[in-house]
N, C-alpha and C. Protein backbone atom coordinates (compact mmCIF):
# COMPACT_ATOMS: atom_id res chain seq x y z
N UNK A 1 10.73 -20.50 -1.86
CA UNK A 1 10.31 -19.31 -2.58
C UNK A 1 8.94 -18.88 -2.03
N UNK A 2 8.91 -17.42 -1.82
CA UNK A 2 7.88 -17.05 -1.13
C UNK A 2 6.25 -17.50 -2.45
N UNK A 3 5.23 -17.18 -1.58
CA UNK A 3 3.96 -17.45 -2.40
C UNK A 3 3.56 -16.26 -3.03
N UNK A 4 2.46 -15.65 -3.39
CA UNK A 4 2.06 -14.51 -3.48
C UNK A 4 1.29 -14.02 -1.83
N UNK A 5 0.74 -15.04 -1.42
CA UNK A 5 0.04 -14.64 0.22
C UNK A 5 0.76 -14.39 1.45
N UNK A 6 1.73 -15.33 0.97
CA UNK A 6 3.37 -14.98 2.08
C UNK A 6 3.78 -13.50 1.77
N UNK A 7 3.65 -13.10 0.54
CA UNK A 7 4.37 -11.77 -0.12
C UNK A 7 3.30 -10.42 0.42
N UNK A 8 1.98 -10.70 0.56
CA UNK A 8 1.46 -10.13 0.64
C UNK A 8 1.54 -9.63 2.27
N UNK A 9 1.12 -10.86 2.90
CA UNK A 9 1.26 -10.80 4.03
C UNK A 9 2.69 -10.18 4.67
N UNK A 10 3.37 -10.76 3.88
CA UNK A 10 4.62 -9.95 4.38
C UNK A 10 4.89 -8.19 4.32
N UNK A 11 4.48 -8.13 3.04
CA UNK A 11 4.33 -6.48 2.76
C UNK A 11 3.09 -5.64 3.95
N UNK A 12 2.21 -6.18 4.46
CA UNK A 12 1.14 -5.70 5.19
C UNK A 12 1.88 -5.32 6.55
N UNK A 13 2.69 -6.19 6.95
CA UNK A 13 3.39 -6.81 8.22
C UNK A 13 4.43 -5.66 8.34
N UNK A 14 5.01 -4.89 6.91
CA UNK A 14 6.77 -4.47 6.90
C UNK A 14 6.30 -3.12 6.55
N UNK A 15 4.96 -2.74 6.57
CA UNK A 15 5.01 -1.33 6.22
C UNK A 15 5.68 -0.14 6.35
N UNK A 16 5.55 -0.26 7.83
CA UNK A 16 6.30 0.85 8.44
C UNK A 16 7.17 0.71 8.42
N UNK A 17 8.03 0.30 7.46
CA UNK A 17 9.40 0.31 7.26
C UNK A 17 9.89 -0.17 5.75
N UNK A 18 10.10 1.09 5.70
CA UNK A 18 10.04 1.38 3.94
C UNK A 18 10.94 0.33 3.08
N UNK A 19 11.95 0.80 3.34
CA UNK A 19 13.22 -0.38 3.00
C UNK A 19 12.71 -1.92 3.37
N UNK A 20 12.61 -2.76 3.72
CA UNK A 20 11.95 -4.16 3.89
C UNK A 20 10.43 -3.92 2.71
N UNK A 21 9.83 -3.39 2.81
CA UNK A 21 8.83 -3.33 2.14
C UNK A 21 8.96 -3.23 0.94
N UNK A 22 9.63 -2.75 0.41
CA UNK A 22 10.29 -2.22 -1.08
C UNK A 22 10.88 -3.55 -1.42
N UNK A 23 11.95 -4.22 -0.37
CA UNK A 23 12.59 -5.54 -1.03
C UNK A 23 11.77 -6.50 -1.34
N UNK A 24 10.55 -6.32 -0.87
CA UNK A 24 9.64 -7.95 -1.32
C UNK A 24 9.57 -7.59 -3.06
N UNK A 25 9.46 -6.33 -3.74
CA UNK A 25 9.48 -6.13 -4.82
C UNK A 25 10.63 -6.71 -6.13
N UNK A 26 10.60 -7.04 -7.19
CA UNK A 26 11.30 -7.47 -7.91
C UNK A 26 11.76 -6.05 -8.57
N UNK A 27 12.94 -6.30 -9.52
CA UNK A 27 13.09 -5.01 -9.79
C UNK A 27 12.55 -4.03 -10.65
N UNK A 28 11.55 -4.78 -11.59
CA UNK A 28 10.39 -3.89 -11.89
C UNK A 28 9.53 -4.26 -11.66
N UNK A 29 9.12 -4.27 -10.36
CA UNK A 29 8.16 -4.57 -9.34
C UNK A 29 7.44 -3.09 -9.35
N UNK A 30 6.04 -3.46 -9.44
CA UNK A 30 5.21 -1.89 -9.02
C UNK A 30 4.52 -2.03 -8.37
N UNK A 31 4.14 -1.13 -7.22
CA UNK A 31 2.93 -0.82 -6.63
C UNK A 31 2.29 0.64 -6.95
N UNK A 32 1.25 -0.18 -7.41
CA UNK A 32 0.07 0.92 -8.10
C UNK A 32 -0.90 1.23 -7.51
N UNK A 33 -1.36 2.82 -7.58
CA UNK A 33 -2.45 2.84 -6.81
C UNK A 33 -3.54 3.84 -7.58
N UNK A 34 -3.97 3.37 -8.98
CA UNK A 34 -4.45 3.81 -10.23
C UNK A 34 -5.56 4.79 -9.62
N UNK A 35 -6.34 4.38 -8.38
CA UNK A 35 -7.36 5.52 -8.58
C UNK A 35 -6.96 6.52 -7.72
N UNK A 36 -6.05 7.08 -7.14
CA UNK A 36 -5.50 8.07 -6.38
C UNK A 36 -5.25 8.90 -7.44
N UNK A 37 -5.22 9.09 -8.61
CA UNK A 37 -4.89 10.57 -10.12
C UNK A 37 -5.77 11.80 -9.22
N UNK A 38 -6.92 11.51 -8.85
CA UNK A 38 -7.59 13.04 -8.42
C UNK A 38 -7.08 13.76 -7.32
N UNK A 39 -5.86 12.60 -6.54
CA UNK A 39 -5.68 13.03 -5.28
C UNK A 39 -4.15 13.87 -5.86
N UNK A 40 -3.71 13.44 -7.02
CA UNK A 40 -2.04 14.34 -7.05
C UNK A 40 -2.00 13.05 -8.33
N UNK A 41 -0.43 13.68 -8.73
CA UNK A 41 -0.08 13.25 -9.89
C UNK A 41 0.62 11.54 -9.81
N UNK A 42 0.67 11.30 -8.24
CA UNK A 42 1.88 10.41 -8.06
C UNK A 42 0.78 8.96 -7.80
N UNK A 43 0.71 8.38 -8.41
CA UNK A 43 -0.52 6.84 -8.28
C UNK A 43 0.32 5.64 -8.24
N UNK A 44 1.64 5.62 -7.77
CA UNK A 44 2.57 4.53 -7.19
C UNK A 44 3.95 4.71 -7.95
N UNK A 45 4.43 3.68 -7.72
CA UNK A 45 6.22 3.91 -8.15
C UNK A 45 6.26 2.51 -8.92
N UNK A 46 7.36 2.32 -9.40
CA UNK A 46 7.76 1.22 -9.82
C UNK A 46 9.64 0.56 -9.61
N UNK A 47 9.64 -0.28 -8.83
CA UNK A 47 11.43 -0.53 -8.52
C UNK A 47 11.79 -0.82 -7.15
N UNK A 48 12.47 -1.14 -6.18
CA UNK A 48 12.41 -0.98 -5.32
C UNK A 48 12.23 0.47 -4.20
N UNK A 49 13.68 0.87 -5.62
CA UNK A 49 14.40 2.59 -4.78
C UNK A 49 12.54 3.15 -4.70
N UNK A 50 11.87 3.70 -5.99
CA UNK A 50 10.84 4.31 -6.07
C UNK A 50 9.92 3.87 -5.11
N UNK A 51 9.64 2.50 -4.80
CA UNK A 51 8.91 1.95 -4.19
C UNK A 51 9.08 2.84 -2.45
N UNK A 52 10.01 2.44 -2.06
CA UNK A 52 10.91 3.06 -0.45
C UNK A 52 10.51 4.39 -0.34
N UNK A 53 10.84 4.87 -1.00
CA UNK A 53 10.34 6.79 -1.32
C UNK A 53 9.22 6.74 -1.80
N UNK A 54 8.28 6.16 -2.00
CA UNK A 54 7.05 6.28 -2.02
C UNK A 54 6.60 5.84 -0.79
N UNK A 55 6.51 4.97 -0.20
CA UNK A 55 6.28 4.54 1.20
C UNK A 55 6.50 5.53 2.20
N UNK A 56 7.93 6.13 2.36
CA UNK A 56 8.36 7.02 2.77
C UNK A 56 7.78 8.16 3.23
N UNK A 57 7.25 8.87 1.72
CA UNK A 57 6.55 9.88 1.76
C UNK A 57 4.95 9.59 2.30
N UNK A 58 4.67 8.45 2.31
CA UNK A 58 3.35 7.93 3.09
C UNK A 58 3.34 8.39 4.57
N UNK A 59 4.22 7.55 4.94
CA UNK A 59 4.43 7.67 6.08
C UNK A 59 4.93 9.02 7.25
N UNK A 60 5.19 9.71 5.79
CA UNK A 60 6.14 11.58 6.67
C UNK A 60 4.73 12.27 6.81
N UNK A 61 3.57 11.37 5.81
CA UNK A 61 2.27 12.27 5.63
C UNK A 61 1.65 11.82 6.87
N UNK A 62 1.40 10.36 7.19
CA UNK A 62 0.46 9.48 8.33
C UNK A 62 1.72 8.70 9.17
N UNK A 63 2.39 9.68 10.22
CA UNK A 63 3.12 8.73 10.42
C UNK A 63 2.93 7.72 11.26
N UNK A 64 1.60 7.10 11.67
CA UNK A 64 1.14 6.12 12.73
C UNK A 64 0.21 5.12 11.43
N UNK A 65 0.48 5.70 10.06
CA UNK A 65 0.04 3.96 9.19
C UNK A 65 0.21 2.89 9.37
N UNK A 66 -0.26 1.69 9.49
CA UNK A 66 -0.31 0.59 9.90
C UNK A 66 -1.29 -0.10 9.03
N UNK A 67 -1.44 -0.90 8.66
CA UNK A 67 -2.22 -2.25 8.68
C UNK A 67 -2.91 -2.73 9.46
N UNK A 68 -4.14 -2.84 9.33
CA UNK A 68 -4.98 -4.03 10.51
C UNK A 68 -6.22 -4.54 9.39
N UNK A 69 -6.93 -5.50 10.71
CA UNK A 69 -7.59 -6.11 9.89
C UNK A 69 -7.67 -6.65 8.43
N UNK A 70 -6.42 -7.69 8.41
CA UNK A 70 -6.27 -8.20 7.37
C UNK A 70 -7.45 -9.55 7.43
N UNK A 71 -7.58 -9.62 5.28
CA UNK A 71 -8.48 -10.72 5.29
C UNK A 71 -8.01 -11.44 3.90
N UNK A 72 -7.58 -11.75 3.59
CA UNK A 72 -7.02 -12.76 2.39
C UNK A 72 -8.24 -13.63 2.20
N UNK A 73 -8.82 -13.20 0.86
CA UNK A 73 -9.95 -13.86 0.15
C UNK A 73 -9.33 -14.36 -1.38
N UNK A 74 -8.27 -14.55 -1.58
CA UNK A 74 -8.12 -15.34 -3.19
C UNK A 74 -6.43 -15.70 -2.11
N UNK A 75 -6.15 -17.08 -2.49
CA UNK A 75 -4.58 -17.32 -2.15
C UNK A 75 -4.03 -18.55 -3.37
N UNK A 76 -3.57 -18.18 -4.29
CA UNK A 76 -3.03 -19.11 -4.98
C UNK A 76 -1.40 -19.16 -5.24
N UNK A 77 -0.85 -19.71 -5.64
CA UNK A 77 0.60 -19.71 -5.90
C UNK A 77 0.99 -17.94 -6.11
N UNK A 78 0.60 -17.72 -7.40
CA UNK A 78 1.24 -16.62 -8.24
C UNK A 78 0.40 -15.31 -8.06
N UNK A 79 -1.20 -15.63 -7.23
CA UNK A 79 -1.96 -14.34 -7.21
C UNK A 79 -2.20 -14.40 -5.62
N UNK A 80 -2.84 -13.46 -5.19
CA UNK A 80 -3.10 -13.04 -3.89
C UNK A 80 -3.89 -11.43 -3.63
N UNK A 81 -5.20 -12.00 -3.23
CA UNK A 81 -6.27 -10.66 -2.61
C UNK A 81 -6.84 -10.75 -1.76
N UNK A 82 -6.51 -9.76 -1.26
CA UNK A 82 -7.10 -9.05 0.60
C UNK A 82 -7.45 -7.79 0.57
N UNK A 83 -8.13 -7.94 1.81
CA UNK A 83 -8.43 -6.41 2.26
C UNK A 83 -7.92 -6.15 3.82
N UNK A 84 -7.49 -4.89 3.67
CA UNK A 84 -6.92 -4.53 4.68
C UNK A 84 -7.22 -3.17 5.15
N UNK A 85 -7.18 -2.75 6.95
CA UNK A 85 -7.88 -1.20 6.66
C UNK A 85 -6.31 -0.41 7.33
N UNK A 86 -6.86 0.48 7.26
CA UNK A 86 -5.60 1.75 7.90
C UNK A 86 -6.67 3.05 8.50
N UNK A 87 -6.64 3.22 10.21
CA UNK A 87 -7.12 4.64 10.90
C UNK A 87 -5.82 5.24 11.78
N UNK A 88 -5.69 6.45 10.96
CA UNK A 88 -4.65 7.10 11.42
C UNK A 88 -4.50 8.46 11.27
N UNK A 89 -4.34 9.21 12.44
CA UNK A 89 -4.43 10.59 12.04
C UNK A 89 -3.59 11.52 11.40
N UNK A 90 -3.74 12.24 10.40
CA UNK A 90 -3.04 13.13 9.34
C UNK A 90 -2.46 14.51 10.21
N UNK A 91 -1.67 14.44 10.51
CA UNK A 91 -1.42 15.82 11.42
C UNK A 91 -1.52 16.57 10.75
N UNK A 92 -1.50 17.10 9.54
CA UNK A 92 -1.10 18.58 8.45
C UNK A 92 -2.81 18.83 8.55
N UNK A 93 -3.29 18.20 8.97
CA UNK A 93 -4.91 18.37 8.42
C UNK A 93 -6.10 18.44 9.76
N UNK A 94 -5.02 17.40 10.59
CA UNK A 94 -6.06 17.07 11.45
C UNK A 94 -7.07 15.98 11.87
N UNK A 95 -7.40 15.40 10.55
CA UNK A 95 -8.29 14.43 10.69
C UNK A 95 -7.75 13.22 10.65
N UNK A 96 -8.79 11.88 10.80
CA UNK A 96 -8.14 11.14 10.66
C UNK A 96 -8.38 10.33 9.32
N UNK A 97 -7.49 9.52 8.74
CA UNK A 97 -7.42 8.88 7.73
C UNK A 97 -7.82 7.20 7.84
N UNK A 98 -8.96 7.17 7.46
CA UNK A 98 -9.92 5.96 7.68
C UNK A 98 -10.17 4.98 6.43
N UNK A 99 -9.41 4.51 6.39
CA UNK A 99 -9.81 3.30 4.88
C UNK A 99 -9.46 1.79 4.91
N UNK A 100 -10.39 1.39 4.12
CA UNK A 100 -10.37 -0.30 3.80
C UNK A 100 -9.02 -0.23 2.15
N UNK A 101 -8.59 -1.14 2.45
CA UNK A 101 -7.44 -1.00 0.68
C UNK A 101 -8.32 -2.74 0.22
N UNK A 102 -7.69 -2.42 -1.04
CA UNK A 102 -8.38 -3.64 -1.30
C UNK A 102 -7.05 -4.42 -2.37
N UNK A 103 -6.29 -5.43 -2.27
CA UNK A 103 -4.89 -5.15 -3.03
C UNK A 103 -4.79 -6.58 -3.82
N UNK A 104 -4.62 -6.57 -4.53
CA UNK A 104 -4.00 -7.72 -5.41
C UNK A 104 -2.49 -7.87 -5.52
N UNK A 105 -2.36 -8.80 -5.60
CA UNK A 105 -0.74 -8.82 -5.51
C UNK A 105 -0.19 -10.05 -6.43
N UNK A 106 0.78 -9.71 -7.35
CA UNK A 106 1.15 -10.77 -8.08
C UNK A 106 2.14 -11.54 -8.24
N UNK A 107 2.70 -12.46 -8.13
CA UNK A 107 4.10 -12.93 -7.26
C UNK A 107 4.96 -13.42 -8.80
N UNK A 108 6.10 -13.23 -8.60
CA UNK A 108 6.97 -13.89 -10.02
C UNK A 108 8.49 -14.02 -9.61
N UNK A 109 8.96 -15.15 -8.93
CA UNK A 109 10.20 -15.82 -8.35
C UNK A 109 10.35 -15.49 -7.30
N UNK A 110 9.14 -15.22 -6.44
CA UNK A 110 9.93 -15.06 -5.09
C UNK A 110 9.48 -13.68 -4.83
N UNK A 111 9.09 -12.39 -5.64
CA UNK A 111 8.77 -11.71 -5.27
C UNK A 111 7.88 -10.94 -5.98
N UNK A 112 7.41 -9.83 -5.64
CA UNK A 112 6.45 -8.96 -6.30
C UNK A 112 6.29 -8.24 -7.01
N UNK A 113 5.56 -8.90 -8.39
CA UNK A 113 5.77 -8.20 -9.44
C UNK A 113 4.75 -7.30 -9.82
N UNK A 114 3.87 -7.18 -9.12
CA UNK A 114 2.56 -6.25 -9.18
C UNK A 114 1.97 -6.21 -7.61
N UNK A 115 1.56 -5.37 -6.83
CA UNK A 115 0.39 -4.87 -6.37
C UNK A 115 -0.36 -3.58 -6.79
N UNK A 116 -1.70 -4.27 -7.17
CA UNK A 116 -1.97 -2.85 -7.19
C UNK A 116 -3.32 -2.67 -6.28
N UNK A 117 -3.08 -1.55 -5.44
CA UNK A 117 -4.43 -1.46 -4.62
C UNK A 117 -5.85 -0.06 -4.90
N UNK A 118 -6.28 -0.71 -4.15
CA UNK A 118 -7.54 -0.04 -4.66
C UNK A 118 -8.37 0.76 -3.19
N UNK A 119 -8.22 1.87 -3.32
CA UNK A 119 -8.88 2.04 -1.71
C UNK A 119 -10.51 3.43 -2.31
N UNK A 120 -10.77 3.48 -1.59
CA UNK A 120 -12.14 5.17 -1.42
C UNK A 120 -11.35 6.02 -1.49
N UNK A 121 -11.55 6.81 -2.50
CA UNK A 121 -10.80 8.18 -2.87
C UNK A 121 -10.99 9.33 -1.85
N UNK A 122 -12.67 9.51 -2.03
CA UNK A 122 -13.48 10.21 -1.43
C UNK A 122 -12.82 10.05 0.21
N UNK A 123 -12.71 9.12 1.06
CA UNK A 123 -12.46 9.12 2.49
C UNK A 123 -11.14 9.93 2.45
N UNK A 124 -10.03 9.40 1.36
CA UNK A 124 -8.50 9.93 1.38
C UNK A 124 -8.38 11.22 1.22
N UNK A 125 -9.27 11.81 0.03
CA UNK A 125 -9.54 13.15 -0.01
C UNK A 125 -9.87 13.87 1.46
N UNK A 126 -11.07 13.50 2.26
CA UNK A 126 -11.18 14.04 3.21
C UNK A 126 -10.77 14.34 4.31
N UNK A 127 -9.41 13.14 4.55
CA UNK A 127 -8.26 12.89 5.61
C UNK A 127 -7.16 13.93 4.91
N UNK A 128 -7.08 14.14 3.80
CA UNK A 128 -5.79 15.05 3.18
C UNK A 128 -6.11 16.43 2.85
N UNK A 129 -7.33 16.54 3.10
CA UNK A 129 -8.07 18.32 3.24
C UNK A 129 -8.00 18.99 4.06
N UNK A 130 -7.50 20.27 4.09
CA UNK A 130 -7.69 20.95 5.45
C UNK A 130 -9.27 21.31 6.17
N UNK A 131 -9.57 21.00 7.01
CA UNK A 131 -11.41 21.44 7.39
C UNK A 131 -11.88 22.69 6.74
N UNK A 132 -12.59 22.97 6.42
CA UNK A 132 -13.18 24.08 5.30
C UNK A 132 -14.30 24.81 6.94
């Protein structure tokens, strides 16, 4: 049975590919992303399906997202926190999209019953703006 750091790591690893990423989730599995409200109405999904189509739509927005610089600073059985960054350019906008995430992740039989991450609003805002 996976850990929570295996889970995590695994989800960092499967991004770009919505479907795998979604299955590490349990079925009311959520990934939350609570302080994104100023950016739009949508601050994560909950399920697998929701999960995939949320990813999805990440990716139709940045489609060169990725993961790097991972750092796993808490690893225990059932919890797991890292930071991880993403630079990638937003074509609708132009710029590029520059952030550290910061994610907790909570593991319950094998898979994921919570992440919720935490990134700079302010940077996301400015990657999802058109130049003024």
């Amino acid at each position: 049975m996976d850990t929570a750091v295996i889970l995590l790591n695994k989800y960092i690893q499967s991004i770009r590919d919505p479907k795998a990423a979604a299955a590490l989730f349990a079925e009311d599995g959520v990934l939350e992303l609570p302080y994104l409200s100023s950016l739009g109405p949508t601050t994560g999904a909950q399920g697998p399906i929701a999960i995939e189509k949320f990813i999805t739509g990440l990716l139709n927005k940045v489609p060169d997202f990725r993961f790097t610089n991972v750092q796993i600073l808490i690893d225990t059985p059932m919890q797991a926190f890292g930071e991880y960054s993403v630079e990638a350019l937003v074509p609708s906008t132009g710029n590029v999209y520059k952030q550290t995430y910061a994610g907790r992740l909570v593991a319950e039989n094998g898979k994921i019953k919570l992440l919720r991450e935490s990134l700079d609003t302010i940077a996301a805002q400015k990657a999802f703006s058109p130049a003024s």
